[in-house]
PDB file of N, CA and C in Angstrom:
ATOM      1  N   UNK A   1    -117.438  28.628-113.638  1.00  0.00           N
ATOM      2  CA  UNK A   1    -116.571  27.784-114.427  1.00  0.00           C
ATOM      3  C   UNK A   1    -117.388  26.985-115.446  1.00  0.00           C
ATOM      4  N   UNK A   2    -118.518  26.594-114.998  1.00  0.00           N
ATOM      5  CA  UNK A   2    -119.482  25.712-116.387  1.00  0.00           C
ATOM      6  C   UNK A   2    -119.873  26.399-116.973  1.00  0.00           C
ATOM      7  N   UNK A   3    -120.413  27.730-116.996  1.00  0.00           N
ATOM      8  CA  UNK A   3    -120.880  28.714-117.880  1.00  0.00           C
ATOM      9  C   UNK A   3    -119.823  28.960-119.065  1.00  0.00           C
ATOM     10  N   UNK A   4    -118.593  29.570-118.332  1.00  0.00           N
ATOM     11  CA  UNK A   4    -117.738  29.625-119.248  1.00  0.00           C
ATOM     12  C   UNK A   4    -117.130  28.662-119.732  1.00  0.00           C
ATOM     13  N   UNK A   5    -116.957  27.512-120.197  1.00  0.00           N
ATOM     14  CA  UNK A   5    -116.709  26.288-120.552  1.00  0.00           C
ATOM     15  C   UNK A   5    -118.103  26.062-121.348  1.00  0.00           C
ATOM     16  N   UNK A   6    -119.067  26.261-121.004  1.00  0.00           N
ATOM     17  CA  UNK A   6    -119.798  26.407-122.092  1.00  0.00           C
ATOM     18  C   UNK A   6    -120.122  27.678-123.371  1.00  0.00           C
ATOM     19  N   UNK A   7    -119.474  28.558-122.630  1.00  0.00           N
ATOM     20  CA  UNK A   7    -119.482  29.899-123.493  1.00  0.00           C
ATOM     21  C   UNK A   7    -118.534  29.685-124.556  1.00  0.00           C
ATOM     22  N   UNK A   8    -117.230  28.902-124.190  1.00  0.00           N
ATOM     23  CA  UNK A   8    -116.127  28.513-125.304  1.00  0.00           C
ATOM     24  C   UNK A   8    -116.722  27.263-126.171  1.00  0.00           C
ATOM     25  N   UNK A   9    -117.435  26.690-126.084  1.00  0.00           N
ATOM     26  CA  UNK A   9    -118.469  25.706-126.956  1.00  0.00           C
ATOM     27  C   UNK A   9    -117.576  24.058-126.171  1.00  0.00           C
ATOM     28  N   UNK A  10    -117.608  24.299-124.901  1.00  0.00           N
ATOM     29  CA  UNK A  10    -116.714  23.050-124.486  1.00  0.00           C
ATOM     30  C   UNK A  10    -117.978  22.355-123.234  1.00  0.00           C
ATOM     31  N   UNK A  11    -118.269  20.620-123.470  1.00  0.00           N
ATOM     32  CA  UNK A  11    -118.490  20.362-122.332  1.00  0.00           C
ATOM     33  C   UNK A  11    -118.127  20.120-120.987  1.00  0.00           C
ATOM     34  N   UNK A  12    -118.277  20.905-120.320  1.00  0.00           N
ATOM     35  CA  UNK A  12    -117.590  20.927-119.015  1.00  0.00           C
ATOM     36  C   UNK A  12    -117.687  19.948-118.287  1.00  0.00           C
ATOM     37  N   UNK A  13    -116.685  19.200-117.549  1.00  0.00           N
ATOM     38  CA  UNK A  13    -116.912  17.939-116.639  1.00  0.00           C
ATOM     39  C   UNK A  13    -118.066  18.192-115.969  1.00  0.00           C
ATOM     40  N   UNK A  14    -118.204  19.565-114.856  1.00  0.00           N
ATOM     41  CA  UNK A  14    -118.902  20.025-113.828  1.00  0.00           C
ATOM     42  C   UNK A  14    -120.506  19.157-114.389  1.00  0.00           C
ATOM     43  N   UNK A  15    -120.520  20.018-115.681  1.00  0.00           N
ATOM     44  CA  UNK A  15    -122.050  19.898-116.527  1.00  0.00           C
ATOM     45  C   UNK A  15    -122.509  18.497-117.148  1.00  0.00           C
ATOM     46  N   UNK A  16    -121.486  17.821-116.748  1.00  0.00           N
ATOM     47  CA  UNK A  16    -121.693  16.395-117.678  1.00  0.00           C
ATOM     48  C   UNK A  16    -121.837  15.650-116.454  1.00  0.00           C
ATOM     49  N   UNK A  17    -121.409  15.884-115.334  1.00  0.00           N
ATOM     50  CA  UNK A  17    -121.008  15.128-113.820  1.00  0.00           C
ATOM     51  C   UNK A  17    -122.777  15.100-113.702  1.00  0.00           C
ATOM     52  N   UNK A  18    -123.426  16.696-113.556  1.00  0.00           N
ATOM     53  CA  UNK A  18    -123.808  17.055-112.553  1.00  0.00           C
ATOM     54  C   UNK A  18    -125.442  17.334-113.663  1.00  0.00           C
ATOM     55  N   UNK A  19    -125.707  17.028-115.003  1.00  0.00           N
ATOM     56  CA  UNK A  19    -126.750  16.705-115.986  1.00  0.00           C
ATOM     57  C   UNK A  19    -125.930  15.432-116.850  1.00  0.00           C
ATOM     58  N   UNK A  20    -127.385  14.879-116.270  1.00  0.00           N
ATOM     59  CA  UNK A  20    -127.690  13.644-116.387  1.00  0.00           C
ATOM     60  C   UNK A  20    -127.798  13.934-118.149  1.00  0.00           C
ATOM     61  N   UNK A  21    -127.573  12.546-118.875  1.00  0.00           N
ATOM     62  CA  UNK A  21    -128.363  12.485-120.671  1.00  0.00           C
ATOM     63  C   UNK A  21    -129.647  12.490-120.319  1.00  0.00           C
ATOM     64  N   UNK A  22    -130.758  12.006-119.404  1.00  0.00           N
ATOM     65  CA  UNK A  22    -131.751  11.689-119.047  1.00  0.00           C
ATOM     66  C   UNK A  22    -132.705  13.241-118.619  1.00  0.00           C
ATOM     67  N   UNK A  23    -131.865  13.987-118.399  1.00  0.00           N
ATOM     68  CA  UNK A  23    -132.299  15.697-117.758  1.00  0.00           C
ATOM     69  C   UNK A  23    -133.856  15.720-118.481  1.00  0.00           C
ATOM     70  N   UNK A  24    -134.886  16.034-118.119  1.00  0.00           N
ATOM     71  CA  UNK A  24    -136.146  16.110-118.603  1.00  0.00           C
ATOM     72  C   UNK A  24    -136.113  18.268-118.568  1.00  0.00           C
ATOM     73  N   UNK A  25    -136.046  18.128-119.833  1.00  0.00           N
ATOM     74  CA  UNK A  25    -136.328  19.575-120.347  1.00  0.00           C
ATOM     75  C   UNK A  25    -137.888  19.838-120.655  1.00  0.00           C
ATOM     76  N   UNK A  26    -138.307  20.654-119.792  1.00  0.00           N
ATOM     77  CA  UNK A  26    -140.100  21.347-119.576  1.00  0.00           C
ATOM     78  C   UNK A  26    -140.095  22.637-119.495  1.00  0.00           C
ATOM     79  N   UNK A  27    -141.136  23.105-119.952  1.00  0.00           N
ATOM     80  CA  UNK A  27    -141.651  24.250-120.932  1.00  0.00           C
ATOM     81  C   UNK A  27    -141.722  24.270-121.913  1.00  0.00           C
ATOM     82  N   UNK A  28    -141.223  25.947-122.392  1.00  0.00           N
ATOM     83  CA  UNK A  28    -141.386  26.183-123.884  1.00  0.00           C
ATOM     84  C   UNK A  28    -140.201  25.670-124.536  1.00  0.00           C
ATOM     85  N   UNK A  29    -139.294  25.275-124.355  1.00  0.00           N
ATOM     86  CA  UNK A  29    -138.137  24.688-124.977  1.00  0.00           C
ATOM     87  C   UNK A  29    -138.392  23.062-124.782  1.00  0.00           C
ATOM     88  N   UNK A  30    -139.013  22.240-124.670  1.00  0.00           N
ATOM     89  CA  UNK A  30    -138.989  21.196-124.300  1.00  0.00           C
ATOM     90  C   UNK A  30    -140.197  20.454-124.974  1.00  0.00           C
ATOM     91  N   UNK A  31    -140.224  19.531-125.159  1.00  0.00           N
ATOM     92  CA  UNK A  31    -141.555  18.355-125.111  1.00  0.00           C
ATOM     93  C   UNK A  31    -141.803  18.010-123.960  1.00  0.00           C
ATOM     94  N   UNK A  32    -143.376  17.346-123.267  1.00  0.00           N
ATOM     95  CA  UNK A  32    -143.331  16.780-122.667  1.00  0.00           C
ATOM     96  C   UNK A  32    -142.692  15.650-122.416  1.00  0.00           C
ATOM     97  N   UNK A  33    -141.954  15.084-121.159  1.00  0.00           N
ATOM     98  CA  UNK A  33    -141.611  14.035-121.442  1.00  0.00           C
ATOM     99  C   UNK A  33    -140.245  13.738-121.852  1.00  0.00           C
ATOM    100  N   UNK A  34    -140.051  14.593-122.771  1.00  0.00           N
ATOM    101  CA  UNK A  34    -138.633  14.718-123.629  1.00  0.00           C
ATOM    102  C   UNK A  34    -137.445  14.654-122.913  1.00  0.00           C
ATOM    103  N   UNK A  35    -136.655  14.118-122.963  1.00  0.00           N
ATOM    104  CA  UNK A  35    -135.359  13.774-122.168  1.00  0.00           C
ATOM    105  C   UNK A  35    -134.171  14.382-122.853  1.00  0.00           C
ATOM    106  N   UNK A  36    -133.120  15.479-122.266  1.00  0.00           N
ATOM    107  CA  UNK A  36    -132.239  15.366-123.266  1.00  0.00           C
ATOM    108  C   UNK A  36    -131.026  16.372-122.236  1.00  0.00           C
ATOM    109  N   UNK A  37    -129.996  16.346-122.990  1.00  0.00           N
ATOM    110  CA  UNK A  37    -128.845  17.127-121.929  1.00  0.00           C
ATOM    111  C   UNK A  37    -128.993  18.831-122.455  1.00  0.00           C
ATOM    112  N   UNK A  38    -128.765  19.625-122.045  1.00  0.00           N
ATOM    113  CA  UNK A  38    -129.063  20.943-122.257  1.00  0.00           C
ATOM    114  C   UNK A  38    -127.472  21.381-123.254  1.00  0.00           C
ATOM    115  N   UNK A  39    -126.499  20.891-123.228  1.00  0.00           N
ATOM    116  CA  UNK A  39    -125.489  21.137-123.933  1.00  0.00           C
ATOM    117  C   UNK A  39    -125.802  21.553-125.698  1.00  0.00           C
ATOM    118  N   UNK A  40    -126.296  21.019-126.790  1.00  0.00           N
ATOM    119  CA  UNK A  40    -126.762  20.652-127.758  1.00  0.00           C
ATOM    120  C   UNK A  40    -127.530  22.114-128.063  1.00  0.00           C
ATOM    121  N   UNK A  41    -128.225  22.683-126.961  1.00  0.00           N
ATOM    122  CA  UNK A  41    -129.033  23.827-127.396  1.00  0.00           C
ATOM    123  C   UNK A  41    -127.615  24.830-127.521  1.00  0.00           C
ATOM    124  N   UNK A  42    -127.584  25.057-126.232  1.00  0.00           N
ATOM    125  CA  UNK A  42    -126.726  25.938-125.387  1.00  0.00           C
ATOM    126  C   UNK A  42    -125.551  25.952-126.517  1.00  0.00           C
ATOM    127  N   UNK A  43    -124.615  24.820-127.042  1.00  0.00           N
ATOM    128  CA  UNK A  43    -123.637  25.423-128.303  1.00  0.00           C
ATOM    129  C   UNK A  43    -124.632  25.889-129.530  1.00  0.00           C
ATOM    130  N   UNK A  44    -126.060  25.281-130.035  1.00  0.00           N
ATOM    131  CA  UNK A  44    -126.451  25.753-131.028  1.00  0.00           C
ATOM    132  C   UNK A  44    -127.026  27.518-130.942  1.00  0.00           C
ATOM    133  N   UNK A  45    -127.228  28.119-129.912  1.00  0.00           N
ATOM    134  CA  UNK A  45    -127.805  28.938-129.517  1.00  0.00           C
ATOM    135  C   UNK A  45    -126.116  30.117-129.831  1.00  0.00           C
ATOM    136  N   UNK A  46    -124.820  29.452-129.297  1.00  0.00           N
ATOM    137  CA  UNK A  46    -123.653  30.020-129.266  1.00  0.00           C
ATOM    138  C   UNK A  46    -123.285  30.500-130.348  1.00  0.00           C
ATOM    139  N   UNK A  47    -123.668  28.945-131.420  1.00  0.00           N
ATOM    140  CA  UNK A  47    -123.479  29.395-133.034  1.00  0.00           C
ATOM    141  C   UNK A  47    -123.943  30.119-133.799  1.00  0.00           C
ATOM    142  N   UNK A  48    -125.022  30.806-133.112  1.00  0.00           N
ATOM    143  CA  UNK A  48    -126.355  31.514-134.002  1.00  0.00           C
ATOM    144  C   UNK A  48    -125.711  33.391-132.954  1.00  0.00           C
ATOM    145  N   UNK A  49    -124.750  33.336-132.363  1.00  0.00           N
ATOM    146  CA  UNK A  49    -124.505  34.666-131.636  1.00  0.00           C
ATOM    147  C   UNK A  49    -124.733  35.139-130.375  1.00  0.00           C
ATOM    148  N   UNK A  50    -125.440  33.998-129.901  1.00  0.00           N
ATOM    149  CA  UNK A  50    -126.055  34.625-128.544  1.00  0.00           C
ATOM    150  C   UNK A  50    -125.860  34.162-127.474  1.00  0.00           C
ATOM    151  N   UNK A  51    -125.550  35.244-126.622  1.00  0.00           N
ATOM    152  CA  UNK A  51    -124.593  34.847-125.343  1.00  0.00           C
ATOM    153  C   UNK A  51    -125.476  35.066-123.691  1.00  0.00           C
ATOM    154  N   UNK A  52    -125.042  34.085-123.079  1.00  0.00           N
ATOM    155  CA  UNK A  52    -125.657  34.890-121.970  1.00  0.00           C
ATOM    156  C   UNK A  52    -124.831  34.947-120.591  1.00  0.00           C
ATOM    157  N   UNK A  53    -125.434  35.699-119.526  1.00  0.00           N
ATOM    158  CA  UNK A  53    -123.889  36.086-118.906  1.00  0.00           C
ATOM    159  C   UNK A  53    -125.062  36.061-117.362  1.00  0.00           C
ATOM    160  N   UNK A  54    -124.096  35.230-116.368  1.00  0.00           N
ATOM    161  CA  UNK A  54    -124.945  35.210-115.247  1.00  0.00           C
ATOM    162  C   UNK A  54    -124.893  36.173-114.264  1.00  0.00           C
ATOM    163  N   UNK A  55    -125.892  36.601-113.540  1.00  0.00           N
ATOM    164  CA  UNK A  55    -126.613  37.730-113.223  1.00  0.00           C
ATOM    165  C   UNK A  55    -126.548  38.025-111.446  1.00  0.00           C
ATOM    166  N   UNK A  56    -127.551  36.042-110.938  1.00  0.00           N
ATOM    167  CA  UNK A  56    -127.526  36.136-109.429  1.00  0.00           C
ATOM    168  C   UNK A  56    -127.722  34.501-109.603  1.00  0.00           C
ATOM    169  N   UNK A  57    -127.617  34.164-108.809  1.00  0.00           N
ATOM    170  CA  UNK A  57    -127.683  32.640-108.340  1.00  0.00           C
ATOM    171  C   UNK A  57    -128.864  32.887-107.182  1.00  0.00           C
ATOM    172  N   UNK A  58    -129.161  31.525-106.850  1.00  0.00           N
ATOM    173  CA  UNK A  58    -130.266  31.061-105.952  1.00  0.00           C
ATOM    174  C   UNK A  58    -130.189  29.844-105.780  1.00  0.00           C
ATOM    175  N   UNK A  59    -129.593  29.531-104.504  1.00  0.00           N
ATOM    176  CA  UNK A  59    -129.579  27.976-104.663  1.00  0.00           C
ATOM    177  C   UNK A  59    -130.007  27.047-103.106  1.00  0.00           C
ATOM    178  N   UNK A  60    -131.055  26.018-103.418  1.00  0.00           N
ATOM    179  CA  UNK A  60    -130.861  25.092-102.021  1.00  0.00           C
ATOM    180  C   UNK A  60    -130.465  23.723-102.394  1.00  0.00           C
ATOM    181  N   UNK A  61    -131.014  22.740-101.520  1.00  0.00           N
ATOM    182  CA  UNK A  61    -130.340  21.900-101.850  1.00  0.00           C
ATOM    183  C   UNK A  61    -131.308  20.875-103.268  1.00  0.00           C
ATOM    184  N   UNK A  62    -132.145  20.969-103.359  1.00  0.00           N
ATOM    185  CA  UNK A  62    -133.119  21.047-104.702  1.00  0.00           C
ATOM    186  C   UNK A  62    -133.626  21.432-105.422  1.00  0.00           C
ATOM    187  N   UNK A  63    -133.192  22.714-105.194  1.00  0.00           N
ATOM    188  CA  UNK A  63    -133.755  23.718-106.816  1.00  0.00           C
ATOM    189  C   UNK A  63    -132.270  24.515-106.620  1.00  0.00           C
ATOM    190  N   UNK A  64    -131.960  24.797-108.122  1.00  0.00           N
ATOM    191  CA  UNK A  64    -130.788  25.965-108.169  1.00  0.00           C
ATOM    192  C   UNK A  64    -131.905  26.579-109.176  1.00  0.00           C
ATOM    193  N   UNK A  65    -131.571  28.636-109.217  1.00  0.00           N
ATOM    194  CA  UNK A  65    -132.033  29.231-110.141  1.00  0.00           C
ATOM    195  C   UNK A  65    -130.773  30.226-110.312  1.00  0.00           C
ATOM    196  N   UNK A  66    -130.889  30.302-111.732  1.00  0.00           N
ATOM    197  CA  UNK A  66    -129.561  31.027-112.565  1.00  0.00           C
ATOM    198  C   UNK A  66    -130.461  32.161-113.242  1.00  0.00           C
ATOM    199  N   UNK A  67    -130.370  33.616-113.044  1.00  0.00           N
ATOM    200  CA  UNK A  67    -130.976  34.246-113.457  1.00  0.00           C
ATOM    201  C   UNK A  67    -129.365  34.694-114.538  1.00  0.00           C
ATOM    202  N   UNK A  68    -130.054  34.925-115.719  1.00  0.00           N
ATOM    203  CA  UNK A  68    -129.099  35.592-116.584  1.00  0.00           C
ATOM    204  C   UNK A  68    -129.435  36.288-117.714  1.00  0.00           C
ATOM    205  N   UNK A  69    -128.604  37.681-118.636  1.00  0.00           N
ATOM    206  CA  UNK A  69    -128.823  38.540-118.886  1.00  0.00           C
ATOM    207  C   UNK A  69    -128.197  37.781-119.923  1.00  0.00           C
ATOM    208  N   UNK A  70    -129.583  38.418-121.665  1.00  0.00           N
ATOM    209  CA  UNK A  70    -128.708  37.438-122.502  1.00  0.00           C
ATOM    210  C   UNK A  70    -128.667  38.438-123.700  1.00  0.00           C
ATOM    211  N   UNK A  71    -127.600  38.622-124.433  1.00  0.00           N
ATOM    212  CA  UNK A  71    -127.756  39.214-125.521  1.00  0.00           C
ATOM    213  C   UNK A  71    -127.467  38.356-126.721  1.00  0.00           C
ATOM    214  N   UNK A  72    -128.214  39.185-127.573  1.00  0.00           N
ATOM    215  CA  UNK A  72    -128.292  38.213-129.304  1.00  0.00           C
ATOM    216  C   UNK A  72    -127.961  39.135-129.923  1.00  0.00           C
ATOM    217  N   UNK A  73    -127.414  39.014-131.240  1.00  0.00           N
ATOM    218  CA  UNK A  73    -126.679  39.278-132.037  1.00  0.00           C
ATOM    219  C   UNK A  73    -127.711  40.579-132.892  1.00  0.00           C
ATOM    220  N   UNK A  74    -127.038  41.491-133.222  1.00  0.00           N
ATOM    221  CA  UNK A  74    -128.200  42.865-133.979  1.00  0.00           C
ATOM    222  C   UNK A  74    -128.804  42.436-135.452  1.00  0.00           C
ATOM    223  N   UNK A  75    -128.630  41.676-136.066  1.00  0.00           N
ATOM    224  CA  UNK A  75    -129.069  40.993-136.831  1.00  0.00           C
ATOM    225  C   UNK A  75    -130.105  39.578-136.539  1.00  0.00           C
ATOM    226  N   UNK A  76    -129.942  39.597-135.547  1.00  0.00           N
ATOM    227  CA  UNK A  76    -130.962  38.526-135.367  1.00  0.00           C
ATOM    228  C   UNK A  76    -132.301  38.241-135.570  1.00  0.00           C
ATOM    229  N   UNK A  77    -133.289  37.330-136.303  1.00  0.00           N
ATOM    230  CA  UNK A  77    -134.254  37.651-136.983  1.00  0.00           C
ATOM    231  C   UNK A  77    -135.425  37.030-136.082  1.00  0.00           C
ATOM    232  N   UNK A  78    -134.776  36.182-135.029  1.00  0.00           N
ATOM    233  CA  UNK A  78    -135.727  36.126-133.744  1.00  0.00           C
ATOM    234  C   UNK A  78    -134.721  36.246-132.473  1.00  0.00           C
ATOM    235  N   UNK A  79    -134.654  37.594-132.031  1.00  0.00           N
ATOM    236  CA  UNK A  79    -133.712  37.309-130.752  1.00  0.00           C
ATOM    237  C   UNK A  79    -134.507  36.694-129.763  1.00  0.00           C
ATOM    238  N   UNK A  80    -132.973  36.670-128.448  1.00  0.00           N
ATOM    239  CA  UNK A  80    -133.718  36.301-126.829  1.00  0.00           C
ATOM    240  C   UNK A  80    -134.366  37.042-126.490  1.00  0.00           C
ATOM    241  N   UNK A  81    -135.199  36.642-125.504  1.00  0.00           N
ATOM    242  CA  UNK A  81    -135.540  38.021-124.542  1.00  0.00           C
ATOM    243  C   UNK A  81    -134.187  38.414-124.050  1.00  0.00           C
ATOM    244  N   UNK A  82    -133.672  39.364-123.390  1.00  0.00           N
ATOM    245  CA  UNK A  82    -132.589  39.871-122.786  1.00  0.00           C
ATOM    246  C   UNK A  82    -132.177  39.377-121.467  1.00  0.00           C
ATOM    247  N   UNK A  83    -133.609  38.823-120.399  1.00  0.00           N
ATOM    248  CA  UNK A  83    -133.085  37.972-119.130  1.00  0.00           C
ATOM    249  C   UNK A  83    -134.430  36.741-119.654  1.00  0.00           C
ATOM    250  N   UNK A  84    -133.471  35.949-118.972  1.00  0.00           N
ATOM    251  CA  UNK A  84    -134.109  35.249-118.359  1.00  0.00           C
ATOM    252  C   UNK A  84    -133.365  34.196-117.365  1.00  0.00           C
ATOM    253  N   UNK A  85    -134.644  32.831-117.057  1.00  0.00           N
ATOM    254  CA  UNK A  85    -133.827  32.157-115.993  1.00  0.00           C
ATOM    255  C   UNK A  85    -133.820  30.447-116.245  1.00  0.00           C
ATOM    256  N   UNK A  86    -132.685  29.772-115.551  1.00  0.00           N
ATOM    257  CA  UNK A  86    -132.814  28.531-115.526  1.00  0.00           C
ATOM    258  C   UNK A  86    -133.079  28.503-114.516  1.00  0.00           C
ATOM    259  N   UNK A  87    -134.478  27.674-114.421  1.00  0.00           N
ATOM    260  CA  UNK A  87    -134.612  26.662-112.979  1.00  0.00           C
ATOM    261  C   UNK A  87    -134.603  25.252-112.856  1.00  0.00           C
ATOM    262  N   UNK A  88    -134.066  24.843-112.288  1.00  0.00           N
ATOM    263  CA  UNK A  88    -133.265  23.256-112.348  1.00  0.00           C
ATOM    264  C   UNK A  88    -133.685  22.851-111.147  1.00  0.00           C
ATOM    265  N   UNK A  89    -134.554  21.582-110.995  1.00  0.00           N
ATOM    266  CA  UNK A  89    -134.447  21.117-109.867  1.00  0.00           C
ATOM    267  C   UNK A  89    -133.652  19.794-109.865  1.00  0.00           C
ATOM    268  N   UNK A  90    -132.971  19.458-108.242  1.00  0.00           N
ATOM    269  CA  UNK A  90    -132.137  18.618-108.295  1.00  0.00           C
ATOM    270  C   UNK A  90    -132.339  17.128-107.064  1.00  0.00           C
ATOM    271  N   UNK A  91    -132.204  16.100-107.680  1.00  0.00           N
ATOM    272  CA  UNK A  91    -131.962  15.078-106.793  1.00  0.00           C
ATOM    273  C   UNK A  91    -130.863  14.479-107.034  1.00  0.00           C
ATOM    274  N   UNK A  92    -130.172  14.037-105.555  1.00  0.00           N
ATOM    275  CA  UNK A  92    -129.069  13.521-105.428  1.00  0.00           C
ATOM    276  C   UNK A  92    -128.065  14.795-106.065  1.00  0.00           C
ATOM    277  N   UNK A  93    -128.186  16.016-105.975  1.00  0.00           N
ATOM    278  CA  UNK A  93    -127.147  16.571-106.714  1.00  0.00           C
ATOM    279  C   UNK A  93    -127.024  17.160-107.988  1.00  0.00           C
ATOM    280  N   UNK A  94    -127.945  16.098-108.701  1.00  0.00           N
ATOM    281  CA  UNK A  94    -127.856  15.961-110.638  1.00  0.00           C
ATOM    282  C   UNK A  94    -129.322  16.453-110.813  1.00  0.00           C
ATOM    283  N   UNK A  95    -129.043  17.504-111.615  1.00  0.00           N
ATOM    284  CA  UNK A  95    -130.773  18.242-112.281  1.00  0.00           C
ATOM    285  C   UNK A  95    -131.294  17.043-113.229  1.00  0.00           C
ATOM    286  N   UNK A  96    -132.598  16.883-112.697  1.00  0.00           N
ATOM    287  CA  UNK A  96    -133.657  16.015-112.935  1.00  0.00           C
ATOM    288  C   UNK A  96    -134.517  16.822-113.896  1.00  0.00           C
ATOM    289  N   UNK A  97    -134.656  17.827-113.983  1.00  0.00           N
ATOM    290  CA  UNK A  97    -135.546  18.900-114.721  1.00  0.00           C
ATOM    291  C   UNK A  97    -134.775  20.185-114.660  1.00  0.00           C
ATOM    292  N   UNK A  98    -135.231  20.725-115.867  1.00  0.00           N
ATOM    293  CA  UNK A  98    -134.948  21.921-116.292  1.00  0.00           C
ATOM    294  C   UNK A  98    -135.677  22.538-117.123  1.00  0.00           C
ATOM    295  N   UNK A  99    -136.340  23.915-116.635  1.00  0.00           N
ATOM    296  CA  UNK A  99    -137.401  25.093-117.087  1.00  0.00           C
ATOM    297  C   UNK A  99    -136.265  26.070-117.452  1.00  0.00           C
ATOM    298  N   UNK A 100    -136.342  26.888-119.016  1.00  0.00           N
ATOM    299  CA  UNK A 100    -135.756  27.738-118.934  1.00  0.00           C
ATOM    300  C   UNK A 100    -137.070  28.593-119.143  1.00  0.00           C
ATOM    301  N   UNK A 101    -137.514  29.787-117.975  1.00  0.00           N
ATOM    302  CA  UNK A 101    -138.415  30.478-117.685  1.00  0.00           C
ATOM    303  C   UNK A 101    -137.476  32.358-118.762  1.00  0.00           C
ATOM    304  N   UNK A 102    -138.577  32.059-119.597  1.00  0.00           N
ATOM    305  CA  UNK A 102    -138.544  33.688-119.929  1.00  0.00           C
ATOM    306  C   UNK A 102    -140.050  34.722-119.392  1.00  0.00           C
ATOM    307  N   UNK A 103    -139.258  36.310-119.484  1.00  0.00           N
ATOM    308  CA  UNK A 103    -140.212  36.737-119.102  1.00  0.00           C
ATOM    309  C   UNK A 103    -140.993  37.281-119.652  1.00  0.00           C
ATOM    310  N   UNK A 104    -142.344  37.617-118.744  1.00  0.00           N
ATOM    311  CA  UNK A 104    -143.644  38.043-119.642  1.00  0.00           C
ATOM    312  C   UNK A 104    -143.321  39.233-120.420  1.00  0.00           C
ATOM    313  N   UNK A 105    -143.663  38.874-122.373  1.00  0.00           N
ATOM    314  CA  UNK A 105    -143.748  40.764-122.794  1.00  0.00           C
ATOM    315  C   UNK A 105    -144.572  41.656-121.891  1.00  0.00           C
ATOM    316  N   UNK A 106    -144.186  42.771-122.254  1.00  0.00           N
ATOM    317  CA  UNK A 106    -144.472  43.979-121.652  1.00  0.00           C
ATOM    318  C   UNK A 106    -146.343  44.117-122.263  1.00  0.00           C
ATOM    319  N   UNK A 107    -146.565  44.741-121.180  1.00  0.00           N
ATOM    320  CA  UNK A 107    -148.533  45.036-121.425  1.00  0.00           C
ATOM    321  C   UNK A 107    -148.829  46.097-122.001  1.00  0.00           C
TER     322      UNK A 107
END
């Protein structure tokens, strides 16, 4: 239900309940440090064509991982990789951090 509510460019209660404004985004999408809600990418990413569609879940009670299969648009002049994953870890419930992990090019 939050995926798709975000796939229609809508913030979902679930996603607003349950990420914090405070969400610390780390890795390659992120600054150190940097604080911010993941919504903002996720519609700008929508507007530019590219969708992604979830795959398998993984979840305890402090880390959830969302593996998902993403396609970009045939014109695209930097696509996605095709999977990748969110890993979110959580206290009290509400993701405190969020890695969106892509995978290694090919050797």
């Amino acid at each position: 239900m939050t995926l798709q509510g975000a796939a229609r460019g809508n913030l979902p209660r679930e996603m607003a309940e349950l990420w914090p404004a405070e969400t610390e985004l780390v890795g390659a999408l992120g600054r150190t440090g940097e604080r911010t809600h993941p919504f903002p990418g996720m519609r700008q990413n929508r507007e530019y064509g590219v969708r992604q569609h979830l795959r398998h879940v993984v979840a305890s009670r402090d880390i959830t991982i969302w593996e998902m299969d993403v396609i970009s648009p045939a014109d695209a002049v930097s696509p996605c990789p095709p999977t990748l994953a969110w890993l979110m870890f959580r206290r009290d419930r509400r993701v405190q951090r969020l890695r969106v992990v892509f995978p290694e090019p090919p050797r």
